[in-house]
C-alpha atoms as a PDB file:
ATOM      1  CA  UNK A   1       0.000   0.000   0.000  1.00  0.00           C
ATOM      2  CA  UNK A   2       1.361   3.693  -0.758  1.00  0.00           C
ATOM      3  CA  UNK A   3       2.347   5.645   2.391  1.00  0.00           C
ATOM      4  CA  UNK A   4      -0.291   6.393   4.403  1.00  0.00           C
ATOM      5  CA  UNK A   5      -1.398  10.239   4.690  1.00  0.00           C
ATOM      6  CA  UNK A   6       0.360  12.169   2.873  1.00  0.00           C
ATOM      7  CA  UNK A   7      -0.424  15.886   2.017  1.00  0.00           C
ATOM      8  CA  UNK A   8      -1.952  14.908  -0.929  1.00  0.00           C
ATOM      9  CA  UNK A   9      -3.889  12.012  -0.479  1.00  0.00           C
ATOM     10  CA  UNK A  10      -5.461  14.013   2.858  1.00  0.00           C
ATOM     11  CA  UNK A  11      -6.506  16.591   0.078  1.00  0.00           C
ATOM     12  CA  UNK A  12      -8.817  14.194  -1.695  1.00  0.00           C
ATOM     13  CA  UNK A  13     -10.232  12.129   1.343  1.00  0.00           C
ATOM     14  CA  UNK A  14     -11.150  15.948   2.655  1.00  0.00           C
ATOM     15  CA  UNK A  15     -12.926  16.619  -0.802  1.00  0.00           C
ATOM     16  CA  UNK A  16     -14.865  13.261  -0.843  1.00  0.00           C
ATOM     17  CA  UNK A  17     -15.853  13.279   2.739  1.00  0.00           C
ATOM     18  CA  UNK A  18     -17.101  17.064   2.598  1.00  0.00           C
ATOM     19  CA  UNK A  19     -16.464  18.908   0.029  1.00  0.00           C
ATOM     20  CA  UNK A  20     -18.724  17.734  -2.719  1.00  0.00           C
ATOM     21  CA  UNK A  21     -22.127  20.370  -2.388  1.00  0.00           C
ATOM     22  CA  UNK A  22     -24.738  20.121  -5.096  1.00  0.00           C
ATOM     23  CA  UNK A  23     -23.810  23.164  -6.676  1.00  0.00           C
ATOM     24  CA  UNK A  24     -19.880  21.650  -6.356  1.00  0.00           C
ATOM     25  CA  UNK A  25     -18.960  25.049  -4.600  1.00  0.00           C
ATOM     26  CA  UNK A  26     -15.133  25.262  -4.196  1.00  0.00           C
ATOM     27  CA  UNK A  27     -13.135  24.854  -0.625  1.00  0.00           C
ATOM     28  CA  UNK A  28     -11.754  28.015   0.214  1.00  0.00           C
ATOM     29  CA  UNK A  29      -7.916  27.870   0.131  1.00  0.00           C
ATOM     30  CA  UNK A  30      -7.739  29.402   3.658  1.00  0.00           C
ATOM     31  CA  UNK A  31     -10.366  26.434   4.765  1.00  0.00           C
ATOM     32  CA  UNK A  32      -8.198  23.968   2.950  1.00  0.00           C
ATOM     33  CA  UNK A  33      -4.971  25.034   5.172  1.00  0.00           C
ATOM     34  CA  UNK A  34      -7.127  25.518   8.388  1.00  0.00           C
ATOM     35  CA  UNK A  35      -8.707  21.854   7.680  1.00  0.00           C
ATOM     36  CA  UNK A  36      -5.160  19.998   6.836  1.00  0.00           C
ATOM     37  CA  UNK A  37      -3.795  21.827  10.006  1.00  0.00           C
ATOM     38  CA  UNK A  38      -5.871  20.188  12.209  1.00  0.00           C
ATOM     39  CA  UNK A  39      -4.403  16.382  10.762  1.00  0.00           C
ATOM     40  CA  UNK A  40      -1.210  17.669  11.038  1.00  0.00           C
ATOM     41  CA  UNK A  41       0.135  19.227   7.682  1.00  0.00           C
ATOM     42  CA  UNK A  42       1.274  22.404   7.192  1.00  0.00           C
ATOM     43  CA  UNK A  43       0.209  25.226   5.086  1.00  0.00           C
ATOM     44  CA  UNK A  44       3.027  25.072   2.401  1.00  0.00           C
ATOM     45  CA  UNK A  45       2.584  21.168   2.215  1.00  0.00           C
ATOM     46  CA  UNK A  46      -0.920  22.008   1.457  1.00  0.00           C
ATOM     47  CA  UNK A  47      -0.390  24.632  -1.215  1.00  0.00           C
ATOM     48  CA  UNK A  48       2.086  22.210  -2.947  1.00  0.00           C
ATOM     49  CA  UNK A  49      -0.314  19.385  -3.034  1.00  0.00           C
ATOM     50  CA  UNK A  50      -3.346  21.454  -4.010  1.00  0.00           C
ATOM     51  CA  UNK A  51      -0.802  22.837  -7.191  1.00  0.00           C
ATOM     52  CA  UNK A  52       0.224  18.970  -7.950  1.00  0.00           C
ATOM     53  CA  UNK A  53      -3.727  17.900  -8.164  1.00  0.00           C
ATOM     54  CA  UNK A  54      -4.459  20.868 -10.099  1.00  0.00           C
ATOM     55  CA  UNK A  55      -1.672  19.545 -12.583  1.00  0.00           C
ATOM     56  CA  UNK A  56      -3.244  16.859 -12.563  1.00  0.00           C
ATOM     57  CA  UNK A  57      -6.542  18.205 -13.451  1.00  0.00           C
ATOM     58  CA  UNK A  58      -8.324  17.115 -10.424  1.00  0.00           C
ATOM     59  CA  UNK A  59      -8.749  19.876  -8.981  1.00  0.00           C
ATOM     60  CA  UNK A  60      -9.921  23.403 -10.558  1.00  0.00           C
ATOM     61  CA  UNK A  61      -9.628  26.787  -9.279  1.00  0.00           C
ATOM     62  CA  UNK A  62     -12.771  28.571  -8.811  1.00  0.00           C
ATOM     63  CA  UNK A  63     -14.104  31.854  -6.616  1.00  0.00           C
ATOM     64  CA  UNK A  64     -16.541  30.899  -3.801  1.00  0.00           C
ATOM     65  CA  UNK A  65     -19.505  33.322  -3.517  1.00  0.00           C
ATOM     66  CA  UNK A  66     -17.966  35.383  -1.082  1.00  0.00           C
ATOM     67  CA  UNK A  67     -14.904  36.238  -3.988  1.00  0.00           C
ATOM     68  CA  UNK A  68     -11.846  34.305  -2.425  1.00  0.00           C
ATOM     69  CA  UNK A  69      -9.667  32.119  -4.081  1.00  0.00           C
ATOM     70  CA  UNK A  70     -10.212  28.361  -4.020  1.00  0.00           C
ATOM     71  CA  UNK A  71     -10.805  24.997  -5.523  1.00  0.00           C
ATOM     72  CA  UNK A  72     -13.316  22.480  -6.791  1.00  0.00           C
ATOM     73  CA  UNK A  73     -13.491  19.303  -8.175  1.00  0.00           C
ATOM     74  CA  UNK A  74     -13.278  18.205 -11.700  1.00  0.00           C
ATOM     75  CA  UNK A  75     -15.526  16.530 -13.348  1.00  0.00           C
ATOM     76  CA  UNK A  76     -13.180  13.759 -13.675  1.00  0.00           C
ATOM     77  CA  UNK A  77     -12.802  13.706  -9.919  1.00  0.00           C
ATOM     78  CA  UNK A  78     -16.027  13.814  -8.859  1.00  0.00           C
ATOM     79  CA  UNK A  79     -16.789  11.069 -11.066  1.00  0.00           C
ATOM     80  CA  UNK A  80     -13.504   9.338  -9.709  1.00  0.00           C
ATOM     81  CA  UNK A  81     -14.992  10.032  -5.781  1.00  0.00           C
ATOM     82  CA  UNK A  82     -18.818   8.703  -6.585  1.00  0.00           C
ATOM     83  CA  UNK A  83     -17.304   5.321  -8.274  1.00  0.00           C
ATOM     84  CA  UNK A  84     -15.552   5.432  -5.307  1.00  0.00           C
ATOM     85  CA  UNK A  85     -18.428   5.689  -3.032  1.00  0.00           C
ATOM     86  CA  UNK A  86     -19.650   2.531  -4.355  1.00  0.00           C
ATOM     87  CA  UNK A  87     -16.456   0.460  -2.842  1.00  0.00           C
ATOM     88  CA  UNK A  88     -15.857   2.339   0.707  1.00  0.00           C
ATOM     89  CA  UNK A  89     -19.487   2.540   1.655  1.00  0.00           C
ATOM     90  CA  UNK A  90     -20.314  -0.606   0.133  1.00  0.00           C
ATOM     91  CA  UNK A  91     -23.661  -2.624   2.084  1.00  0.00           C
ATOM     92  CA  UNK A  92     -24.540  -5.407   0.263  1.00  0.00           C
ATOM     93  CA  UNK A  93     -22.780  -8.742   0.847  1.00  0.00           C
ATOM     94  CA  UNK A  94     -20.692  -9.730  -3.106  1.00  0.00           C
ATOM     95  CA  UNK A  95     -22.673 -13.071  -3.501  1.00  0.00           C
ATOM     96  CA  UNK A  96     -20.683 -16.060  -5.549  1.00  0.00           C
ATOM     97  CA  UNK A  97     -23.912 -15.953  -8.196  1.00  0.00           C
ATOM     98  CA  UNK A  98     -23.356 -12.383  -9.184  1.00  0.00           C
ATOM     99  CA  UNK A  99     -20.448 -13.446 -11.190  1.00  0.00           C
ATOM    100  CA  UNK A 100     -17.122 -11.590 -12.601  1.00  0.00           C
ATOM    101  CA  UNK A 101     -16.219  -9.156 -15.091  1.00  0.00           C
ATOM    102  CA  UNK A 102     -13.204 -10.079 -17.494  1.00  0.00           C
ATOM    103  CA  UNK A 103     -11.100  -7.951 -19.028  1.00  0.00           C
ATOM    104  CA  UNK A 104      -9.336  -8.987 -21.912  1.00  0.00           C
ATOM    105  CA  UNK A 105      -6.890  -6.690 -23.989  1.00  0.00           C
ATOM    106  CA  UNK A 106      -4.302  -6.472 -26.594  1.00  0.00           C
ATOM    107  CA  UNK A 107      -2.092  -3.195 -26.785  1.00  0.00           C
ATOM    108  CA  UNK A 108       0.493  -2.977 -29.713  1.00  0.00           C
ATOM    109  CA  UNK A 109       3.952  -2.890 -28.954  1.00  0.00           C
ATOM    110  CA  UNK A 110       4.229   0.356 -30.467  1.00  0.00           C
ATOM    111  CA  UNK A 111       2.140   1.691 -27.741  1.00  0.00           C
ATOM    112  CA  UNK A 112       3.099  -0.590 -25.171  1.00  0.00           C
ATOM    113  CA  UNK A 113       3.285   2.626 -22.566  1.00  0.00           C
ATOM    114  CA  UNK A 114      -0.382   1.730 -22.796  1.00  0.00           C
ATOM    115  CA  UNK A 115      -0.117  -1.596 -21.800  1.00  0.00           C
ATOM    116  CA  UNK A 116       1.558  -0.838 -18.181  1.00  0.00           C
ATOM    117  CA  UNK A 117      -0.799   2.078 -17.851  1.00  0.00           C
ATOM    118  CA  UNK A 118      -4.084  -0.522 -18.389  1.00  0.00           C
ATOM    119  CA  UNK A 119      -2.030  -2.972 -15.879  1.00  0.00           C
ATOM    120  CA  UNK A 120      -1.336  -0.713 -13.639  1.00  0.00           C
ATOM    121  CA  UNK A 121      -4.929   1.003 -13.354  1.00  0.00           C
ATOM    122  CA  UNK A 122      -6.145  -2.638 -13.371  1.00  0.00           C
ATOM    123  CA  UNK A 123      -3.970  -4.022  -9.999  1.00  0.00           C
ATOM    124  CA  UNK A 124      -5.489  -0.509  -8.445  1.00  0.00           C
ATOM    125  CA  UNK A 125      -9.149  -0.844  -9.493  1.00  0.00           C
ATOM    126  CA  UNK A 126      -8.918  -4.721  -7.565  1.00  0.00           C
ATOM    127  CA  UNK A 127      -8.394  -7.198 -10.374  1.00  0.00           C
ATOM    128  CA  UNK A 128      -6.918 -10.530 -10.417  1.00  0.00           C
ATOM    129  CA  UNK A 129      -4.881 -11.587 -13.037  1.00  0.00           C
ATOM    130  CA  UNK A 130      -5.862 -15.504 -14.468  1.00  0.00           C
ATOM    131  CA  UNK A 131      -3.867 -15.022 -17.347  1.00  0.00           C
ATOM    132  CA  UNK A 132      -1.408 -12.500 -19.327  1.00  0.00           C
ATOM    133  CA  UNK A 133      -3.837  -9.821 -21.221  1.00  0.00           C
ATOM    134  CA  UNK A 134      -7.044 -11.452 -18.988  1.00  0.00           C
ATOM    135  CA  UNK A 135      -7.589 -10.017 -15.630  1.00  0.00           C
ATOM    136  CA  UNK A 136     -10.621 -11.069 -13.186  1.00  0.00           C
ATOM    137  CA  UNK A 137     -12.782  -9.177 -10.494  1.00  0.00           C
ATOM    138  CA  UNK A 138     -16.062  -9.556  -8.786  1.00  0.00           C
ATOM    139  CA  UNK A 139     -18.939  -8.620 -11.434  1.00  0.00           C
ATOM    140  CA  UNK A 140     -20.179  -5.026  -9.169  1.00  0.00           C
ATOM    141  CA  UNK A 141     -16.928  -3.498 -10.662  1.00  0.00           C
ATOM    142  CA  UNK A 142     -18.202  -3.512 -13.867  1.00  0.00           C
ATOM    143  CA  UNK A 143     -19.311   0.001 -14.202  1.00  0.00           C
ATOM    144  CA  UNK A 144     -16.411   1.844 -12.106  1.00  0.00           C
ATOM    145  CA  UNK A 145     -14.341  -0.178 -14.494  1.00  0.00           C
ATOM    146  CA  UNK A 146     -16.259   0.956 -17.738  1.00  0.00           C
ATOM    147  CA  UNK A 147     -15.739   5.121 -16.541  1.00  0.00           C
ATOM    148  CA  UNK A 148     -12.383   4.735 -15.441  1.00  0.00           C
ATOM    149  CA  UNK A 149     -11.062   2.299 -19.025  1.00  0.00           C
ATOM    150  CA  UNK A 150     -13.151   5.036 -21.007  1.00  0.00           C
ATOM    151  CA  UNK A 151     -11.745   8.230 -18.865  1.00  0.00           C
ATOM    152  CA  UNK A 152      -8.040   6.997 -19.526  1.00  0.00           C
ATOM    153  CA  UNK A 153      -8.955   6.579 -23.348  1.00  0.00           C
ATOM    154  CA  UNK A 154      -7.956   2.600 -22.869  1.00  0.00           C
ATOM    155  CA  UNK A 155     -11.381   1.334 -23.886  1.00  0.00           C
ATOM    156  CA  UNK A 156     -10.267   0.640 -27.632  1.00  0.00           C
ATOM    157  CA  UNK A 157      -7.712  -1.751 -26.409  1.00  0.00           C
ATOM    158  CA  UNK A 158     -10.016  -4.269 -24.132  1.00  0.00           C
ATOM    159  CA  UNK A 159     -13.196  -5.932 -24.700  1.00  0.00           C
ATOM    160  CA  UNK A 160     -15.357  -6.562 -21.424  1.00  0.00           C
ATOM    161  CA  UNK A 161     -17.638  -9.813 -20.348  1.00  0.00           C
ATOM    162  CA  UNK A 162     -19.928 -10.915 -17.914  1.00  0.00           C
ATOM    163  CA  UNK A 163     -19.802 -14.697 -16.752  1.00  0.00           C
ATOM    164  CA  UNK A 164     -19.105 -17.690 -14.630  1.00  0.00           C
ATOM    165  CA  UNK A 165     -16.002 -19.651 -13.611  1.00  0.00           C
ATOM    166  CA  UNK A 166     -17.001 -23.080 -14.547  1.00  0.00           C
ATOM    167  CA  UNK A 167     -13.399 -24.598 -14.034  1.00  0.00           C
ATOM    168  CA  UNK A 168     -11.413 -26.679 -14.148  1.00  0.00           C
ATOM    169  CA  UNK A 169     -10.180 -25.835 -10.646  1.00  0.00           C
ATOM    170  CA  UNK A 170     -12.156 -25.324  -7.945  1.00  0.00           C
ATOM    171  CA  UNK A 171     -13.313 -21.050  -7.784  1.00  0.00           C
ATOM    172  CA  UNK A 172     -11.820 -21.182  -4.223  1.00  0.00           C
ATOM    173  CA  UNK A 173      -8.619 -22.217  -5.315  1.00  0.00           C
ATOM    174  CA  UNK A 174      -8.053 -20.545  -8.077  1.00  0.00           C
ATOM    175  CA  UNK A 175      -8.993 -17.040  -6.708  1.00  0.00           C
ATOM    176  CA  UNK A 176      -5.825 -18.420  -4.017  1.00  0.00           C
ATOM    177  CA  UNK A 177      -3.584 -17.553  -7.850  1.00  0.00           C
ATOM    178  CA  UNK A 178      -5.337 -15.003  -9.198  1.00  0.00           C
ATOM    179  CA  UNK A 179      -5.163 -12.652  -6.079  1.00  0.00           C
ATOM    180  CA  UNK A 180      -2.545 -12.388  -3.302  1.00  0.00           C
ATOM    181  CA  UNK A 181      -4.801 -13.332  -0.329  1.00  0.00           C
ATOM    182  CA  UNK A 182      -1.934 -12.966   2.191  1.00  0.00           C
ATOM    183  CA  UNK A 183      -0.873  -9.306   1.318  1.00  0.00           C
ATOM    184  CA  UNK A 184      -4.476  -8.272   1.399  1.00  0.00           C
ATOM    185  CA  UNK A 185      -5.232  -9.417   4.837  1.00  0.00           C
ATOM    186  CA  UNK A 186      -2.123  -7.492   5.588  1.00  0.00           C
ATOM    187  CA  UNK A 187      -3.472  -4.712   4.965  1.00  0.00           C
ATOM    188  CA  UNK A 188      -6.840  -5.638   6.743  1.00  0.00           C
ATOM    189  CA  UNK A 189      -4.574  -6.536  10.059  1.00  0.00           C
ATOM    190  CA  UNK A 190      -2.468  -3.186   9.631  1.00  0.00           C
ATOM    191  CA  UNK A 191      -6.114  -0.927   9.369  1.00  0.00           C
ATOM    192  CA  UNK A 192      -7.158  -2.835  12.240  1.00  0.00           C
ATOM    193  CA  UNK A 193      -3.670  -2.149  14.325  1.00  0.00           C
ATOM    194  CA  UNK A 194      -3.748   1.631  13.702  1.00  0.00           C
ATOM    195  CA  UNK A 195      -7.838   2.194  13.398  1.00  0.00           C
ATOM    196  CA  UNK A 196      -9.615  -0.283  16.317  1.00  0.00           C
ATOM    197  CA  UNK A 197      -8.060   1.612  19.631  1.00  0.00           C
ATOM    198  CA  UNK A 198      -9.685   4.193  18.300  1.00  0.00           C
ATOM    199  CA  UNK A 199     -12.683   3.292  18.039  1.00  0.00           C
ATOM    200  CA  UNK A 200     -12.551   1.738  21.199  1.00  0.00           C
ATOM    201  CA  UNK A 201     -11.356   5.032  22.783  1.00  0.00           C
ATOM    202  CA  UNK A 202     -14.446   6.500  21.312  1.00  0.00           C
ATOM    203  CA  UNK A 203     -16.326   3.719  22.623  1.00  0.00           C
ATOM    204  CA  UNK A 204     -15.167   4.364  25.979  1.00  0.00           C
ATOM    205  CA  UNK A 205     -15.931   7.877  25.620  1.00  0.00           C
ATOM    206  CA  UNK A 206     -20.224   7.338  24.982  1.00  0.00           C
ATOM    207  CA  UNK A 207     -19.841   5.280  28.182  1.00  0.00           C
ATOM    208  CA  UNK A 208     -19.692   8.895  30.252  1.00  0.00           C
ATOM    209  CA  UNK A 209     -22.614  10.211  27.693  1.00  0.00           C
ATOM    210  CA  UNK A 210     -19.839  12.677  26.386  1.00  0.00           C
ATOM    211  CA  UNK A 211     -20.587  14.201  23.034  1.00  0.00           C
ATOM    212  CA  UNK A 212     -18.082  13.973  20.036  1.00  0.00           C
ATOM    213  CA  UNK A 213     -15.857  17.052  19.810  1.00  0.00           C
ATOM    214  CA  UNK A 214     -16.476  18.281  16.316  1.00  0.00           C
ATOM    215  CA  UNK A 215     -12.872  19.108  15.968  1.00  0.00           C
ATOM    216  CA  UNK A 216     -11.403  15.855  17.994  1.00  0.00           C
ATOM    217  CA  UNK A 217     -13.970  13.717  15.594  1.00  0.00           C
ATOM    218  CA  UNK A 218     -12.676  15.400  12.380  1.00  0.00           C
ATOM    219  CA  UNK A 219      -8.947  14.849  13.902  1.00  0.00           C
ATOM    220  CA  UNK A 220     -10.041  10.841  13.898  1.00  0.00           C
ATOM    221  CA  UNK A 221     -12.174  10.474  11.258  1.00  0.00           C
ATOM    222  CA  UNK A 222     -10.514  11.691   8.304  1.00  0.00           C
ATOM    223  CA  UNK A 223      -7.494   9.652   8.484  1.00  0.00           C
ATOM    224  CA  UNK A 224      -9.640   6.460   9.338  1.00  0.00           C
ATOM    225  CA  UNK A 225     -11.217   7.106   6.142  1.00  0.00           C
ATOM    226  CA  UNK A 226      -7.961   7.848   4.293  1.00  0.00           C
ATOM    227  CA  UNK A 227      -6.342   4.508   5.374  1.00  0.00           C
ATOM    228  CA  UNK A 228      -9.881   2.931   4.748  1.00  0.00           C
ATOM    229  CA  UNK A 229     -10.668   4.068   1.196  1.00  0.00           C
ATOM    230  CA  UNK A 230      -7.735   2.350   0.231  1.00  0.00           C
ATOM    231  CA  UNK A 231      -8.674  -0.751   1.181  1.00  0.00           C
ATOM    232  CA  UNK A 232     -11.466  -1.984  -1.136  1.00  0.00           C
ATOM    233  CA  UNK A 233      -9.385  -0.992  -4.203  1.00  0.00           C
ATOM    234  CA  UNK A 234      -6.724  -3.446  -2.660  1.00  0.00           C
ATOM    235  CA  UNK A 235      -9.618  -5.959  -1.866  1.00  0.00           C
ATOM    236  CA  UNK A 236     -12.235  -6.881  -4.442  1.00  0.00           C
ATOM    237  CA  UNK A 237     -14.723  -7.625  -2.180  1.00  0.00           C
ATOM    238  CA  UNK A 238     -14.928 -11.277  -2.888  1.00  0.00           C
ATOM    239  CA  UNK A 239     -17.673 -13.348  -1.418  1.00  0.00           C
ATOM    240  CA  UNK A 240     -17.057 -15.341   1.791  1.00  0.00           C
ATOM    241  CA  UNK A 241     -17.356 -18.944   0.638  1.00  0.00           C
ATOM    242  CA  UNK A 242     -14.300 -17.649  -1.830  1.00  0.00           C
ATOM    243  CA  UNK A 243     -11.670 -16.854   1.500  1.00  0.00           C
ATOM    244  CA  UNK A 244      -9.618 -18.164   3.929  1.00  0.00           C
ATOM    245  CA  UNK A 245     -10.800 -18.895   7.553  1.00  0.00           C
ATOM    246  CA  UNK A 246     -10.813 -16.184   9.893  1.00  0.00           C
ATOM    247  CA  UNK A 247     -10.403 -13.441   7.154  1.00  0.00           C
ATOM    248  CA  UNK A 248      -9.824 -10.341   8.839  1.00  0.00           C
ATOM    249  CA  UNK A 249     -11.613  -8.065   6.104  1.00  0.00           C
ATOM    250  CA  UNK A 250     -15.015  -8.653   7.911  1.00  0.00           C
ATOM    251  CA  UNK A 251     -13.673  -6.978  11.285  1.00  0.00           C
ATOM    252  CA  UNK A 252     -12.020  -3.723   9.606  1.00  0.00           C
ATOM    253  CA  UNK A 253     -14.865  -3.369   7.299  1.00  0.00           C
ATOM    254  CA  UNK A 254     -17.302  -3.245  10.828  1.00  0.00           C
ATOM    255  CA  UNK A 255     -14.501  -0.550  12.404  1.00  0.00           C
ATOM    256  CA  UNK A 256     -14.455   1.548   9.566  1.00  0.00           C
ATOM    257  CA  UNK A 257     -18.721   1.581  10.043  1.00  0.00           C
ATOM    258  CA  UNK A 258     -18.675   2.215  13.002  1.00  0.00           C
ATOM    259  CA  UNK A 259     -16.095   5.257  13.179  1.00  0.00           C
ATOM    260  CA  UNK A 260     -18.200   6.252   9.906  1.00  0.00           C
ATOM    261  CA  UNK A 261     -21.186   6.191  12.027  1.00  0.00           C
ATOM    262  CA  UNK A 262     -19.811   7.489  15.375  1.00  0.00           C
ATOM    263  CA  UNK A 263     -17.399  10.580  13.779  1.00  0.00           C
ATOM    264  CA  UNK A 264     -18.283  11.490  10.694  1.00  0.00           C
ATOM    265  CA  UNK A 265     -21.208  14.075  11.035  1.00  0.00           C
ATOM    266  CA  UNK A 266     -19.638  15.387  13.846  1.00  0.00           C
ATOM    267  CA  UNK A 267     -16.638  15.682  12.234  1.00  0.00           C
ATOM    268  CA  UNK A 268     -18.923  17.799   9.479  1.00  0.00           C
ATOM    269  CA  UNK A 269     -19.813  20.547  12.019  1.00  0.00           C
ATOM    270  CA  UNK A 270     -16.199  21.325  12.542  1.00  0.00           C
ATOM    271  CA  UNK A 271     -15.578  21.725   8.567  1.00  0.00           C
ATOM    272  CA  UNK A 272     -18.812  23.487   8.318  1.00  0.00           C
ATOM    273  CA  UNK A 273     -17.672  26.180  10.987  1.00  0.00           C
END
């Protein structure tokens, strides 16, 4: 997993936890540095990031109403953060009879630049690979898979499909090759590690019928959810017939809920401030 909160990466967990309005108003630069302060990063950190998104055409500058200088989201990015939405808030249990989507592609060596971008987007949207040029995932990331193929202009270089595995080996072992089980419950044990005394500190805290600070809330929240939203683009969210005994995915998936449900509007009213 990349490192875990940097400047950057901070940026965009702010802007998909709060900073998407209807009207996609921009943060105020002043409210970005005031925000990123209380996480711990300081203002030139935060003007350097904000500049390499902006590069990157995530983020846009724009005036709020009041006249001062800020930033919004791209349409890119928004779209980006609601695909996202799908995977770190996910509900619904994957079932084994939903099926996969397969990706199968063919880039010319000529534009074979191509071929490790498609890879690489691939490994970080959650696929498996069964085969060179075929790669595998649970069938609900079908459409985050469509916008993001068609937003990096790779779509004319893969052909999509719905189906079944119907062998030979058994699903349950061969999802054991196509994935690396073991690295992914790392990551599962290390959310767990930094993330659950947390929540049990907060748990403590209810005991005594004290309130969430907004700012203390915010200070714990958004860098649960920036270690968290990592996590289901690491993990496909395979069903539970499909993994290993004792898989730890189940418990972090419940800790990031219930610091979701514990911090994060209270976390709102010291944004909103």
């Amino acid at each position: 997993m990349a490192e875990l909160h940097t400047p950057r990466s901070l940026i965009v967990t702010l802007y998909g936890a709060y900073g998407r309005s209807p009207g996609n108003a921009p943060l105020p630069v002043a409210e970005l540095i005031r925000l990123l302060d209380a996480v711990g990063v300081d203002a030139p950190s935060v003007r350097s990031s904000v500049s390499r998104l902006k590069r990157r055409e995530l983020l846009v500058p724009a005036r709020t109403a009041g006249g001062a200088a800020g930033y919004a989201l791209s349409a890119d990015a928004r779209q980006l953060l609601d695909d996202g939405d799908r995977r770190i808030y996910r509900h619904p249990a994957p079932r084994l009879a939903d099926g996969w989507v397969l990706v199968v592609f063919s880039v010319p060596e000529a534009e074979r630049h191509k071929r490790h971008l498609l890879r690489s987007r691939l490994s970080r949207l959650g696929f498996g690979t069964v085969a060179p040029g075929v790669w595998i995932a649970p069938a609900a990331l079908y459409e985050e898979t469509r916008h993001t193929l068609e937003r990096l202009e790779l779509a004319p270089y893969v052909e999509l499909f719905r189906g079944e595995h119907l062998g030979f080996a058994v699903t349950r072992e061969s999802v054991a090759r196509w994935w690396d089980l073991d690295a992914v419950a790392r990551l599962h044990m290390d959310f767990l590690q930094r993330h659950e005394p947390v929540l049990r500190a907060w748990e403590e805290r209810s005991r005594e019928d004290a309130a969430p600070d907004p700012r203390e809330a915010y200070r714990d929240y958004l860098p649960a959810l920036d270690s968290w939203r990592r996590l289901p683009y690491a993990d496909p969210g395979l069903p539970d017939e499909l993994l290993p005994k004792d898989w730890p995915g189940g418990r972090s998936a419940e800790v990031f809920g219930l610091l979701h449900e514990r911090l994060r509007d209270a976390g709102e009213r010291f944004v909103r401030q």
